[in-house]
C-alpha atoms as a PDB file:
ATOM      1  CA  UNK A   1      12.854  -5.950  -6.557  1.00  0.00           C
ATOM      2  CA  UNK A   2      14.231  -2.519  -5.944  1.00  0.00           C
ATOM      3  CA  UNK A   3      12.903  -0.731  -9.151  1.00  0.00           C
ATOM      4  CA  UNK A   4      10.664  -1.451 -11.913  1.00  0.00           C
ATOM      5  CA  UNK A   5      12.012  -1.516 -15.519  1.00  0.00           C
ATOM      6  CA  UNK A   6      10.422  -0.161 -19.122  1.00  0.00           C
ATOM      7  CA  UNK A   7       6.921   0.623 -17.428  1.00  0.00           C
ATOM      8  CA  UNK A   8       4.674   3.794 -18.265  1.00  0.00           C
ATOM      9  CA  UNK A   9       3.755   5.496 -15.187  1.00  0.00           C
ATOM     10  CA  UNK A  10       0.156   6.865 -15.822  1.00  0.00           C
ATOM     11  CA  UNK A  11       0.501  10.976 -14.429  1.00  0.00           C
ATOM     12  CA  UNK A  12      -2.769  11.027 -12.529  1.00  0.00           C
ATOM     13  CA  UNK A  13      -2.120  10.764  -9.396  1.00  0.00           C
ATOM     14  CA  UNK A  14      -5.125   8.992  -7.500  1.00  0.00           C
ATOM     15  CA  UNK A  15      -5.208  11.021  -4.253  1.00  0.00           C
ATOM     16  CA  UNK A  16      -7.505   9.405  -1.113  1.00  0.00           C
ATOM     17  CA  UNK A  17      -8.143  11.049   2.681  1.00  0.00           C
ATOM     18  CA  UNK A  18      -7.696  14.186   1.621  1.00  0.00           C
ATOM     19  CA  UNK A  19      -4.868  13.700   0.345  1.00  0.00           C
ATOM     20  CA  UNK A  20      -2.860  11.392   2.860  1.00  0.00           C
ATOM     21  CA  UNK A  21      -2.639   8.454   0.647  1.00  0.00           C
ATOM     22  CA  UNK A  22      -1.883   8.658  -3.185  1.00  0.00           C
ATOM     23  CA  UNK A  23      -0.441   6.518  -5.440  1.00  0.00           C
ATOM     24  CA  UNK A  24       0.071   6.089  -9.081  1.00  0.00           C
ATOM     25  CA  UNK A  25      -0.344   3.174 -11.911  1.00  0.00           C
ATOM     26  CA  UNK A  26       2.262   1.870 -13.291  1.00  0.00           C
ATOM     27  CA  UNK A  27       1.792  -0.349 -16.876  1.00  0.00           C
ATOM     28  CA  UNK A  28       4.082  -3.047 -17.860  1.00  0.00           C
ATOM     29  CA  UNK A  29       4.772  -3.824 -21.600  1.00  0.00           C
ATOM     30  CA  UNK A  30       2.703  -7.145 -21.251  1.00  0.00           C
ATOM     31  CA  UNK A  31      -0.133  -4.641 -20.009  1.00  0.00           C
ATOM     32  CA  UNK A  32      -0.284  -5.655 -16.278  1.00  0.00           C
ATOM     33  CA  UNK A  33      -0.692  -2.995 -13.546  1.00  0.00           C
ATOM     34  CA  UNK A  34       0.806  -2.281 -10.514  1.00  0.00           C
ATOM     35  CA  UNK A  35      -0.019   0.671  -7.809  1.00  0.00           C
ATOM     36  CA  UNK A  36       3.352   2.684  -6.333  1.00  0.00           C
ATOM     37  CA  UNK A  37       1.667   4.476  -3.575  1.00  0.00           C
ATOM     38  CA  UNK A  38       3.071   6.861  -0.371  1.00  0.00           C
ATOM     39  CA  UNK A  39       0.988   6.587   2.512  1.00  0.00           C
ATOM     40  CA  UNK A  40       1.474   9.681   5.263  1.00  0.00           C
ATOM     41  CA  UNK A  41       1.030   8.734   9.266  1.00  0.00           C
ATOM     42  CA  UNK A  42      -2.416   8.402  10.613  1.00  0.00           C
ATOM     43  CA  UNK A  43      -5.799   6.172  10.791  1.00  0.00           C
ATOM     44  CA  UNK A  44      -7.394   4.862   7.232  1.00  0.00           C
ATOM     45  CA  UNK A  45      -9.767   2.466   6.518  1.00  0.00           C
ATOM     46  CA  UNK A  46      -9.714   1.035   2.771  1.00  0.00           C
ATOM     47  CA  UNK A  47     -11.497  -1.195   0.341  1.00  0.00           C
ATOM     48  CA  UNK A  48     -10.807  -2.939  -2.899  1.00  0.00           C
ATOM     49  CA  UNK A  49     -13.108  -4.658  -5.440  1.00  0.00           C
ATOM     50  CA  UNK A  50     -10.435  -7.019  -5.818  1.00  0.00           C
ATOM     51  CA  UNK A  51      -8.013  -9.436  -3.549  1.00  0.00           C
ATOM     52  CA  UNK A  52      -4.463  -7.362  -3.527  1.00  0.00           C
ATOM     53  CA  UNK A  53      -1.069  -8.056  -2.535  1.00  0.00           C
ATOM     54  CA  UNK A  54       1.048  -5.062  -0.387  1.00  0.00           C
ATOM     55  CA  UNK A  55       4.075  -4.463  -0.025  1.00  0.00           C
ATOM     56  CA  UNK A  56       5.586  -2.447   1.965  1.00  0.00           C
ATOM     57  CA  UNK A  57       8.746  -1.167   1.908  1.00  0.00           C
ATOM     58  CA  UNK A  58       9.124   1.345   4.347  1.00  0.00           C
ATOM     59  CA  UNK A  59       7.799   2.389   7.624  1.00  0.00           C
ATOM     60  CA  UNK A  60       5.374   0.496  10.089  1.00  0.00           C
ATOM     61  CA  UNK A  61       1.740  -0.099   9.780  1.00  0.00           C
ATOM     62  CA  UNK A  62      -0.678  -1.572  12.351  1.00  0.00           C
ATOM     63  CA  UNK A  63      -3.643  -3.085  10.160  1.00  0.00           C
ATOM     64  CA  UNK A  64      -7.019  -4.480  11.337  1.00  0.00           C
ATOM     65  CA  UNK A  65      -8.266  -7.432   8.996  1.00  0.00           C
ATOM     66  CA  UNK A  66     -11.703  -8.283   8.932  1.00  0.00           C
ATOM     67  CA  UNK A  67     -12.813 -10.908  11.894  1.00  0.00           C
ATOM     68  CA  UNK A  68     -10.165  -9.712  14.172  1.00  0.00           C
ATOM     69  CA  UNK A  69     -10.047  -7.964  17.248  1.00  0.00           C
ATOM     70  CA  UNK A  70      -6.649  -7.133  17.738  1.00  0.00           C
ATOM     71  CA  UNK A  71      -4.152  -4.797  15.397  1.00  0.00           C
ATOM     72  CA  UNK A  72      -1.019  -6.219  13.688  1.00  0.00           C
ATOM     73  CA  UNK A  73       2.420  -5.004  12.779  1.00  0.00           C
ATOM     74  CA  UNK A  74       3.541  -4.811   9.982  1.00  0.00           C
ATOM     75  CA  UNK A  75       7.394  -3.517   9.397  1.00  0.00           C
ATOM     76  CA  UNK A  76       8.374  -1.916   6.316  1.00  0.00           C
ATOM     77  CA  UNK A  77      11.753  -3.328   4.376  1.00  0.00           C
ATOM     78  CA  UNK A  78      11.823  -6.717   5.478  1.00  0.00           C
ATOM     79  CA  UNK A  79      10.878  -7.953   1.955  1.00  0.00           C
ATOM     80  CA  UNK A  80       7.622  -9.929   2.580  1.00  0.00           C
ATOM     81  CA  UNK A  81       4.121  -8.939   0.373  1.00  0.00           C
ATOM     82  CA  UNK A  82       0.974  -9.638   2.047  1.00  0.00           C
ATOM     83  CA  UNK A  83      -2.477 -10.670   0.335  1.00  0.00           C
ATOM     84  CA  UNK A  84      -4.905  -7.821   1.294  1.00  0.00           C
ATOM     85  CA  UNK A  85      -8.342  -8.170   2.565  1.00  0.00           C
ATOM     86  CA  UNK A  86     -10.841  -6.758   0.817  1.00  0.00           C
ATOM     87  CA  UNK A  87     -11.612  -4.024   3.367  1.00  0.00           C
ATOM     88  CA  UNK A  88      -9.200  -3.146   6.593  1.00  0.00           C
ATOM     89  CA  UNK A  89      -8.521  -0.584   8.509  1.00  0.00           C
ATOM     90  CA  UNK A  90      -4.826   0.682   8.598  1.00  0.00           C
ATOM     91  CA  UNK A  91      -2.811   2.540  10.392  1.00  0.00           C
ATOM     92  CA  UNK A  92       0.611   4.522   9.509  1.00  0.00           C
ATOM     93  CA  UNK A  93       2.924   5.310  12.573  1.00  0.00           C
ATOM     94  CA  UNK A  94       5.580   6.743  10.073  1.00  0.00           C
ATOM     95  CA  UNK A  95       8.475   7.015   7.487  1.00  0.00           C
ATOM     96  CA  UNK A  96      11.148   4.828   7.240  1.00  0.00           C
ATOM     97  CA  UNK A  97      12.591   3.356  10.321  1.00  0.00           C
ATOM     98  CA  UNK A  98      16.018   4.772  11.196  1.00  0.00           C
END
């Protein structure tokens, strides 16, 4: 899905890492919420109260999940969303690929 349709997009921006990740809620008219967030290059470490599914749609990520000792790749755009651990370290090498 390339855009979201007839949702309220809360203003509040939630800003983490000093500002390197934010993101903002977005409400559907059957009151469900999804997050829309930008992520800038560099090293974070995060942690939800709640299983969560990513998506990513542009850019690369290397992410560390829980019991593992070696990084994966993740590529931006190629339409896939991936259940979240609870807490991971991530990575962001960039923008969008070119």
């Amino acid at each position: 899905m390339s855009e979201f349709n007839q949702v309220t997009v809360v203003k509040r921006a939630n800003v983490y890492f000093d500002g390197g990740v934010t993101s903002r809620t977005l409400v559907f008219p059957d009151g469900s919420k999804k997050t829309l967030g930008i992520m800038q290059p560099g090293e974070y470490e995060f942690g939800t109260d709640a299983a969560e599914v990513m998506e990513i749609l542009a850019g690369d990520l290397e992410v560390l999940l829980p019991g593992e000792t070696a990084c994966r790749e993740v590529r931006g755009g190629d339409g896939s969303a991936r259940p979240t651990p609870r807490r991971a370290p991530c990575g962001s090498t960039g923008g969008p690929r070119r």
